[in-house]
C-alpha atoms as a PDB file:
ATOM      1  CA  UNK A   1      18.608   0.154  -6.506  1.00  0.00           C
ATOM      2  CA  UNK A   2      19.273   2.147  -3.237  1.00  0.00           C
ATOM      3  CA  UNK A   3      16.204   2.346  -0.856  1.00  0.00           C
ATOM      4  CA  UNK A   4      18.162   5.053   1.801  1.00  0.00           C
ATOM      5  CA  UNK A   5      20.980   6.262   2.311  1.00  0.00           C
ATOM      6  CA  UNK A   6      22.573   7.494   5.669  1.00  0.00           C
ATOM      7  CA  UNK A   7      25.116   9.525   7.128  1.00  0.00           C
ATOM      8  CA  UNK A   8      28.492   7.310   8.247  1.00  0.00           C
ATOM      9  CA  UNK A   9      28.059   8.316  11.948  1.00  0.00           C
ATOM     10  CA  UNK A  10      24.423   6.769  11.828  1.00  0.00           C
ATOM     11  CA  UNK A  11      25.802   3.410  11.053  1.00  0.00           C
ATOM     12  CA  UNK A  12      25.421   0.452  13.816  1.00  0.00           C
ATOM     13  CA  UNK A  13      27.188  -2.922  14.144  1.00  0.00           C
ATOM     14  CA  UNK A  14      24.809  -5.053  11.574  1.00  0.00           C
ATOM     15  CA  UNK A  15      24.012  -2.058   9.143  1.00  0.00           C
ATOM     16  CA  UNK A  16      24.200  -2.880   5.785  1.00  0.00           C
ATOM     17  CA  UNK A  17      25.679  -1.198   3.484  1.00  0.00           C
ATOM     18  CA  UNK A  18      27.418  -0.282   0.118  1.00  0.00           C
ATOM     19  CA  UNK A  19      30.809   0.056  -0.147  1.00  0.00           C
ATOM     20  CA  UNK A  20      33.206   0.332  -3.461  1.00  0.00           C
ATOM     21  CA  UNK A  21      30.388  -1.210  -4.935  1.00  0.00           C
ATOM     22  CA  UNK A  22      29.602  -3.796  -2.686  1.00  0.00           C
ATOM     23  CA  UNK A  23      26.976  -4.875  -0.377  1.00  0.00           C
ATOM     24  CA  UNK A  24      28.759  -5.282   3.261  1.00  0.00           C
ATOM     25  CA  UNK A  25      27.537  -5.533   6.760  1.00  0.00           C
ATOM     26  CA  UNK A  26      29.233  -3.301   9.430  1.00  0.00           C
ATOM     27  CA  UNK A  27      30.834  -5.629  12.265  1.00  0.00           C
ATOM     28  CA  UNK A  28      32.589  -2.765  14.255  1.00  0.00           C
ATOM     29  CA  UNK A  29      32.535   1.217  14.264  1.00  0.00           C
ATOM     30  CA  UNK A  30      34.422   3.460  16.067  1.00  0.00           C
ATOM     31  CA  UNK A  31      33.389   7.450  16.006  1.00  0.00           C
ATOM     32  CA  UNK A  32      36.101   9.740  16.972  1.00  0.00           C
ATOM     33  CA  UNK A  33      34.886  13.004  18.273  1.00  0.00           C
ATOM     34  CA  UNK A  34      35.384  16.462  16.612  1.00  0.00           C
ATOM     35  CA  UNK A  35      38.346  18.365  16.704  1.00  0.00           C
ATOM     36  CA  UNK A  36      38.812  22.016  17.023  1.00  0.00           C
ATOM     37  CA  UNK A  37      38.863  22.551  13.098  1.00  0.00           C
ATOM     38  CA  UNK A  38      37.284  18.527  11.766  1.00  0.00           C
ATOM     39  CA  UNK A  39      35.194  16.723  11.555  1.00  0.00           C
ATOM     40  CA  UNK A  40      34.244  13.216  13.548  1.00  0.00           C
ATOM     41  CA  UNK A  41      35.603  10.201  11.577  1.00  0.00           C
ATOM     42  CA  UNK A  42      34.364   7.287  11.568  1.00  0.00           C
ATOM     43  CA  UNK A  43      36.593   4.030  11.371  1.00  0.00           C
ATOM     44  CA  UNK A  44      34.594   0.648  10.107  1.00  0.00           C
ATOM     45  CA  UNK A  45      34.946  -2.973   9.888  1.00  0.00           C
ATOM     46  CA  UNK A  46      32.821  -4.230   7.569  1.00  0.00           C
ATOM     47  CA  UNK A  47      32.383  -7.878   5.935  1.00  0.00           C
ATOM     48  CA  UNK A  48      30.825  -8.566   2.601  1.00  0.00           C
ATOM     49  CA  UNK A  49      27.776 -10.195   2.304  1.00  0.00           C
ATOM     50  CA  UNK A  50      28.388 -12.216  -0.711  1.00  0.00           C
ATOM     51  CA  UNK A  51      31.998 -12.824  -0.252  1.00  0.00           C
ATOM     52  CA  UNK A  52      32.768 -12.848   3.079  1.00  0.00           C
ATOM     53  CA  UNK A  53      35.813 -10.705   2.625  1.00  0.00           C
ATOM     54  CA  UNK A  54      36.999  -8.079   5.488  1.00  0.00           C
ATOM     55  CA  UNK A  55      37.255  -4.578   5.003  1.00  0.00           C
ATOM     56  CA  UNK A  56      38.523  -1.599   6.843  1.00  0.00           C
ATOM     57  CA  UNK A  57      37.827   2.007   6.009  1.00  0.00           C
ATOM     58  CA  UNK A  58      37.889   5.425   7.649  1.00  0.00           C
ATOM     59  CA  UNK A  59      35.262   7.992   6.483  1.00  0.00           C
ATOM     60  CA  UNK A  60      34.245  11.372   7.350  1.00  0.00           C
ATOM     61  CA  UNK A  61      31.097  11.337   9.501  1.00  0.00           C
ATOM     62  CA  UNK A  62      29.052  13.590   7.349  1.00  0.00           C
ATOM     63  CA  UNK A  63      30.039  11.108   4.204  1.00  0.00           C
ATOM     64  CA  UNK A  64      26.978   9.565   2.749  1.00  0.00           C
ATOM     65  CA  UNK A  65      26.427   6.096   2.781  1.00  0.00           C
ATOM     66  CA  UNK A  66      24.129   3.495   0.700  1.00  0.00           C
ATOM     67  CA  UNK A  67      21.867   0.992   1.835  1.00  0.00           C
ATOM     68  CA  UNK A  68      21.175  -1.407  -0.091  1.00  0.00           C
ATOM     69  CA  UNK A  69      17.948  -3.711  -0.799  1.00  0.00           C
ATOM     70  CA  UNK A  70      18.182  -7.209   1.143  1.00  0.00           C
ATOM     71  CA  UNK A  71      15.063  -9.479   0.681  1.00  0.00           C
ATOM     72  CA  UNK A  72      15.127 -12.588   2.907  1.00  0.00           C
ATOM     73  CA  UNK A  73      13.152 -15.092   1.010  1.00  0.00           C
ATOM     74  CA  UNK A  74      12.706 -19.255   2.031  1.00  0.00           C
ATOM     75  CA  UNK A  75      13.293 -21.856  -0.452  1.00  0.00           C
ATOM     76  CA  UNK A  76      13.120 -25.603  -1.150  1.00  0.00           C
ATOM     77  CA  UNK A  77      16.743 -27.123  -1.732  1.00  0.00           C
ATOM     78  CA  UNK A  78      15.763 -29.204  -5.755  1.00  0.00           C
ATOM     79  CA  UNK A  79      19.217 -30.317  -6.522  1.00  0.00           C
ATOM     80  CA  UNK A  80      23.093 -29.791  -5.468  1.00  0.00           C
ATOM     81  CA  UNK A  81      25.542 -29.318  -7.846  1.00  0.00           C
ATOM     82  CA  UNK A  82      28.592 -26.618  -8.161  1.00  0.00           C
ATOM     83  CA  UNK A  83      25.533 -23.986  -7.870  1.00  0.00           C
ATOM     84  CA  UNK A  84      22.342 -25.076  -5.391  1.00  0.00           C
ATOM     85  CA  UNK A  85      19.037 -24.906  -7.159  1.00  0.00           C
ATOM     86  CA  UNK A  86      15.883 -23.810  -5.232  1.00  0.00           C
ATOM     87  CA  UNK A  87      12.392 -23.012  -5.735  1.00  0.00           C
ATOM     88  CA  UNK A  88      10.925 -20.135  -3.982  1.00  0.00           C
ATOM     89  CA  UNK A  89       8.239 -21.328  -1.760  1.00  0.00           C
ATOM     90  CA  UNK A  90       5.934 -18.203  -2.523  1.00  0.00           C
ATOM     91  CA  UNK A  91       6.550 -17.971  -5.962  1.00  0.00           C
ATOM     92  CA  UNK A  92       7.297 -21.584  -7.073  1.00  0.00           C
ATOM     93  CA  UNK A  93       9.877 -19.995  -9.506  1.00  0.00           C
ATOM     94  CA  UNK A  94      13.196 -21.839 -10.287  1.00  0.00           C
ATOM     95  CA  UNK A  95      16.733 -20.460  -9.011  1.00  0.00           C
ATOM     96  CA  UNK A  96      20.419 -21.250  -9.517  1.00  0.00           C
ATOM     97  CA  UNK A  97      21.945 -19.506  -6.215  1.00  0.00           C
ATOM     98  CA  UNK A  98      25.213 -19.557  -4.893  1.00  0.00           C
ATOM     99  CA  UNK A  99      26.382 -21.413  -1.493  1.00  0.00           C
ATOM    100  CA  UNK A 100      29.089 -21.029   1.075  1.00  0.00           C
ATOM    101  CA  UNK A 101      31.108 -24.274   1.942  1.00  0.00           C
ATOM    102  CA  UNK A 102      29.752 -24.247   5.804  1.00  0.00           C
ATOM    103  CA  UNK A 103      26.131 -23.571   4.644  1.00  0.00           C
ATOM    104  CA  UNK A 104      26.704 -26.708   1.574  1.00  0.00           C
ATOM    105  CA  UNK A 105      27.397 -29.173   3.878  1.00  0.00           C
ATOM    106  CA  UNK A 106      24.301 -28.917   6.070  1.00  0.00           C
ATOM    107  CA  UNK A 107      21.936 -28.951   3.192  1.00  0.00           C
ATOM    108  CA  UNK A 108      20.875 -31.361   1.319  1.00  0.00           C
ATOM    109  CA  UNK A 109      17.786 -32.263  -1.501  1.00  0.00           C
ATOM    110  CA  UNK A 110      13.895 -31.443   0.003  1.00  0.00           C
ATOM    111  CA  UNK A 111      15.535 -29.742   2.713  1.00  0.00           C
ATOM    112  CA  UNK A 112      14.201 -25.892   3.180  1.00  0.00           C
ATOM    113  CA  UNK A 113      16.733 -22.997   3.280  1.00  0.00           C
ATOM    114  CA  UNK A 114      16.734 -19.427   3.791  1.00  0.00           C
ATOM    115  CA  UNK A 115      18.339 -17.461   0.853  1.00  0.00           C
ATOM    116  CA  UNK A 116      19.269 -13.244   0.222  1.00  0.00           C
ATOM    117  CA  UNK A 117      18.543 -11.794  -2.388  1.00  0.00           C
ATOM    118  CA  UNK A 118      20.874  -8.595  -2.316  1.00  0.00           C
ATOM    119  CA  UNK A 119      20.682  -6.269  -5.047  1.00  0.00           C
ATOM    120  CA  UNK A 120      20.343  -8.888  -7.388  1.00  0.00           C
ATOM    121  CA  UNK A 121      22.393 -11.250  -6.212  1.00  0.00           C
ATOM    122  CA  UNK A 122      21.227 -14.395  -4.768  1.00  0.00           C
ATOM    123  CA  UNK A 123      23.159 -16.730  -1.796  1.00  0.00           C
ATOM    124  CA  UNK A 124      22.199 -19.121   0.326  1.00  0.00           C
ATOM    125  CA  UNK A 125      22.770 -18.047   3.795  1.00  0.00           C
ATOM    126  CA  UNK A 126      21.217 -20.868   6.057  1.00  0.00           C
ATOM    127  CA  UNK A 127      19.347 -23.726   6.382  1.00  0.00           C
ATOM    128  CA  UNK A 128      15.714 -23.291   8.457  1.00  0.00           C
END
């Protein structure tokens, strides 16, 4: 689910957004200005949120662009396997959420974390 969506030239370094389906945070614009018949462009770096990976684009800077739903939500670490499980510490409910390497190795069992949930899609992005 979308909660806004915003014009490419509104973007700032640290905007999230949606891109070819998937949730990404903006690490560098640059706006060119208008020509005498275009329109501004607007050249991104972006990194995704879930998977880390890089991408590049270049995109009008009327093009409309989706922002998706990130809830930042604390948790207590119950057990480390190939998947992390945590309980929510408002809701008490049980998760199986993904982990970066870095984050994994700081963590370990009773220890409280602070986890994404990003359109669905739960990681563990650092330990509090």
């Amino acid at each position: 689910m979308v909660l806004k969506i915003i014009n490419a030239t509104e973007m700032k370094v640290g905007t999230n957004i949606i891109f070819e389906g998937e949730s990404c945070t903006v690490k560098k614009i640059d706006i060119s200005k208008t020509g005498k018949h275009g329109h501004s462009k607007a050249r991104v770096e972006a990194a995704g949120i879930i998977s880390g990976q890089k991408k590049v684009f270049v995109v009008p800077g009327h093009e409309r662009i989706e922002v998706p739903i990130v809830n930042k939500r604390k948790g207590q670490v119950l057990s480390i396997g190939e998947k992390i499980s945590i309980m929510d510490l408002e809701s008490f409910e049980t998760l199986e959420v993904n982990c970066p390497e870095e984050v994994k190795q700081e963590i370990e069992v009773n220890s409280n974390v602070e986890y994404w949930d990003v359109e669905g899609e739960k990681i563990i992005k650092r330990k509090v």
